[in-house]
N, C-alpha and C. Protein backbone atom coordinates (compact mmCIF):
# COMPACT_ATOMS: atom_id res chain seq x y z
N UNK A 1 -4.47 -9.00 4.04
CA UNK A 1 -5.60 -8.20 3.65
C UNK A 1 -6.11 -7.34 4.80
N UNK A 2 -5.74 -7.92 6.38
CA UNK A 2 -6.38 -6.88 7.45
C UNK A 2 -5.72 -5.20 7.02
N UNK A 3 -4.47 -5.32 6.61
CA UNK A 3 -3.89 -3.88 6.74
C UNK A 3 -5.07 -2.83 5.47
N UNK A 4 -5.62 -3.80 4.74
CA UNK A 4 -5.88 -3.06 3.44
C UNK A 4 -6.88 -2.52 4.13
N UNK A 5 -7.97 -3.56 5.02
CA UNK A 5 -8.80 -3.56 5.08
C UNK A 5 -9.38 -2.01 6.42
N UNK A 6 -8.16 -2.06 6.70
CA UNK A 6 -8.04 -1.01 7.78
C UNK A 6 -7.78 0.53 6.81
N UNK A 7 -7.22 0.13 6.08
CA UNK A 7 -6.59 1.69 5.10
C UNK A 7 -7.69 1.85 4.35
N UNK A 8 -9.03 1.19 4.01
CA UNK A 8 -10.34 1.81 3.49
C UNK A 8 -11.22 2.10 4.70
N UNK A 9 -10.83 2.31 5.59
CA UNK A 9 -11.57 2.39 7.07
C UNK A 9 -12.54 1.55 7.65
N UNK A 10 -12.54 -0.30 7.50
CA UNK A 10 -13.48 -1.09 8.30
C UNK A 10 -13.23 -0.41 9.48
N UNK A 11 -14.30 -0.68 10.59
CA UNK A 11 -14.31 -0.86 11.79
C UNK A 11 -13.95 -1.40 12.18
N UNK A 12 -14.42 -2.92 11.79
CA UNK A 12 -13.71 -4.51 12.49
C UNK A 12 -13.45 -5.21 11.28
N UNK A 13 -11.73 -5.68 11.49
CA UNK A 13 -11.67 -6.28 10.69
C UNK A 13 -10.70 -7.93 11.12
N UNK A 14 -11.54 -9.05 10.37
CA UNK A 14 -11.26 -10.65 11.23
C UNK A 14 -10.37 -11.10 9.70
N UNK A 15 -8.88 -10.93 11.13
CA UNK A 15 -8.09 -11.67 9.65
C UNK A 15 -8.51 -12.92 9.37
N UNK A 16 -8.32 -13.87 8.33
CA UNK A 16 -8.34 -14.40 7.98
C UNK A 16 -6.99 -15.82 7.65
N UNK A 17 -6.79 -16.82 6.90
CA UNK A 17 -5.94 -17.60 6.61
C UNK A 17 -4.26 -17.08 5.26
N UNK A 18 -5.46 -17.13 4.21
CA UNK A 18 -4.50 -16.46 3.39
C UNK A 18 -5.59 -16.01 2.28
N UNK A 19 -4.56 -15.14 1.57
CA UNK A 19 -5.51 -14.58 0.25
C UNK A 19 -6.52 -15.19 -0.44
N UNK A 20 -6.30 -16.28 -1.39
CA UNK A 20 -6.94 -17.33 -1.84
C UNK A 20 -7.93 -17.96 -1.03
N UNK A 21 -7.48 -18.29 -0.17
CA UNK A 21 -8.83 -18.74 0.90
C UNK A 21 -9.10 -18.18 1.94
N UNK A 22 -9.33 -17.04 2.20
CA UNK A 22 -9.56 -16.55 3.70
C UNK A 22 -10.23 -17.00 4.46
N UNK A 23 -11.28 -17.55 4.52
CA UNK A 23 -12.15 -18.40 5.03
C UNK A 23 -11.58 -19.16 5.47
N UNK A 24 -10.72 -20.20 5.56
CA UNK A 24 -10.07 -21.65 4.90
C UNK A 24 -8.77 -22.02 4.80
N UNK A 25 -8.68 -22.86 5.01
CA UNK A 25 -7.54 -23.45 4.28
C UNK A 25 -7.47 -24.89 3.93
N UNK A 26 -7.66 -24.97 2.52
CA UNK A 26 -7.61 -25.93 1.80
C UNK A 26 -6.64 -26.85 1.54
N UNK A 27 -5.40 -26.74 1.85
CA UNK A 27 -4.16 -27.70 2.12
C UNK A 27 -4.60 -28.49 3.26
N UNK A 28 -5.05 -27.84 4.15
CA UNK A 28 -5.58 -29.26 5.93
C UNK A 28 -5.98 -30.17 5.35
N UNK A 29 -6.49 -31.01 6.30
CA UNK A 29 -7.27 -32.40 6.31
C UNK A 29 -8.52 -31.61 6.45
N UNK A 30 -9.65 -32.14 6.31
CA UNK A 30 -11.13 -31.41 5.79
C UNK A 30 -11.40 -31.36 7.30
N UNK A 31 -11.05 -32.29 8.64
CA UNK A 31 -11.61 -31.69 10.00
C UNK A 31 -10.80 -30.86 10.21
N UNK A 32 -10.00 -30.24 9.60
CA UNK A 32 -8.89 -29.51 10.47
C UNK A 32 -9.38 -27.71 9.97
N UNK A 33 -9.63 -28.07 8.35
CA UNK A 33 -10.37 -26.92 8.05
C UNK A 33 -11.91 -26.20 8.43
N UNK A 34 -12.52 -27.51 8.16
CA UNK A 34 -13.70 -26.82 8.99
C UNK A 34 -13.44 -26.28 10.85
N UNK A 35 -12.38 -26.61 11.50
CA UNK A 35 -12.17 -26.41 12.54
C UNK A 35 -11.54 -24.83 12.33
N UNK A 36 -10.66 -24.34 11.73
CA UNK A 36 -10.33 -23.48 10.39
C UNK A 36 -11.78 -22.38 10.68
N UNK A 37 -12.33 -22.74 10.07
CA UNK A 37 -13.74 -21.58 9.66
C UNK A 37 -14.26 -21.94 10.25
N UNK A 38 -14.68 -22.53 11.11
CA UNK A 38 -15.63 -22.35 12.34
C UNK A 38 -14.76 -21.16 13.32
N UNK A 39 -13.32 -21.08 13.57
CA UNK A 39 -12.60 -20.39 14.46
C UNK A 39 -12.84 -19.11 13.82
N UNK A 40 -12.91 -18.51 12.31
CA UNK A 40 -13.18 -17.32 11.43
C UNK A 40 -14.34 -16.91 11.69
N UNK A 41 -15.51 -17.93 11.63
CA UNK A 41 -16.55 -17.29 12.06
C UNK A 41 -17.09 -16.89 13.23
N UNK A 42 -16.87 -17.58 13.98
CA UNK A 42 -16.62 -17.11 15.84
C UNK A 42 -16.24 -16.14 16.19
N UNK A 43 -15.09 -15.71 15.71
CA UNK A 43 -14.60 -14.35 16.00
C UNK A 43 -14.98 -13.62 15.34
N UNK A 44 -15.61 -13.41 13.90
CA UNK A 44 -16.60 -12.72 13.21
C UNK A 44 -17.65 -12.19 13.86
N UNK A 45 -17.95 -13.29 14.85
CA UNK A 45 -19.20 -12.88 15.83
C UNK A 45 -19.15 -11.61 16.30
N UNK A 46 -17.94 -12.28 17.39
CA UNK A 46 -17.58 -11.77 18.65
C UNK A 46 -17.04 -10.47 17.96
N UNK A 47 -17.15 -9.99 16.83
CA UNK A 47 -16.48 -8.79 16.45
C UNK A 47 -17.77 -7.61 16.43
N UNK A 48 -18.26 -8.46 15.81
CA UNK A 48 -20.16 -7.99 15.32
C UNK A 48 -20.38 -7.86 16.88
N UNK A 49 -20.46 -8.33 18.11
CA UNK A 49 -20.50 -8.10 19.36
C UNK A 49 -19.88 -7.12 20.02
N UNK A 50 -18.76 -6.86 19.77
CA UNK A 50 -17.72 -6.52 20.64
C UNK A 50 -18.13 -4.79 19.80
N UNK A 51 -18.48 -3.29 20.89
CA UNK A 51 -18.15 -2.24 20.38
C UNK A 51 -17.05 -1.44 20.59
N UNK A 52 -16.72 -0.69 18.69
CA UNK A 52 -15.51 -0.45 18.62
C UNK A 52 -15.52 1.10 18.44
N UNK A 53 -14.56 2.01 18.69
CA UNK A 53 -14.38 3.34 17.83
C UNK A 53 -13.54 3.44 17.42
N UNK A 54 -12.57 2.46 17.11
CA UNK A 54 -11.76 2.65 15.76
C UNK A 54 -11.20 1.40 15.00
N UNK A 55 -10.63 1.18 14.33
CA UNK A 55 -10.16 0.16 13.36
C UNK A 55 -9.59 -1.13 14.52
N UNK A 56 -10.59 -2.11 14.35
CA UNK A 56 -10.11 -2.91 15.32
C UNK A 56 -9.49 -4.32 14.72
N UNK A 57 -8.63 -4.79 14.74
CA UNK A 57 -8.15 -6.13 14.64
C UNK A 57 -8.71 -7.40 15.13
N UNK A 58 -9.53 -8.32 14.20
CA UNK A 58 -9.71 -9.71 15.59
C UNK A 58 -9.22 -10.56 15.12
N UNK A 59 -8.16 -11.28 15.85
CA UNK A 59 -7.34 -12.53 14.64
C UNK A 59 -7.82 -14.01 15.58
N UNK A 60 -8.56 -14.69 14.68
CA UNK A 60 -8.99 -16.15 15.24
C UNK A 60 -8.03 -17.24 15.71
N UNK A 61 -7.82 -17.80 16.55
CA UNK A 61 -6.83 -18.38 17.33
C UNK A 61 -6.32 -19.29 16.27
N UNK A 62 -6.72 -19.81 15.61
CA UNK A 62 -5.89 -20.75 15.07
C UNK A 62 -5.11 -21.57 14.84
N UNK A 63 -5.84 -22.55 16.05
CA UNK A 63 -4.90 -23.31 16.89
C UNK A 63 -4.60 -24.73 15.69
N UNK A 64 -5.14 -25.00 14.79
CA UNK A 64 -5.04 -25.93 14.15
C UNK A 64 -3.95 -25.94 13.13
């Protein structure tokens, strides 16, 4: 969804997991997901932080 999300012109855009759950991922173990979207929203931040002038990418580490 980042590519789409870039071809309607976001500014910043925080990939996500997968379609169905972007937020999320619902196959983990429930600490592994909330570890999951806590990492989505963090970099959500830091995106909302970070200034951009053009279509920027932030992909959450996703170490889990």
């Amino acid at each position: 969804m980042a590519q789409l999300a870039q071809q309607v012109g976001a500014s910043r855009v925080v990939v996500g997991r997968k379609i169905p759950h972007p937020c999320g991922d619902p196959s983990l173990p429930e600490q592994f997901d909330l570890k999951v979207r806590e990492e989505i929203v963090t970099t959500a931040l830091e995106a909302l932080k970070t200034p951009v002038d053009a279509a920027t990418v932030f992909r959450p580490s996703h170490t889990v």
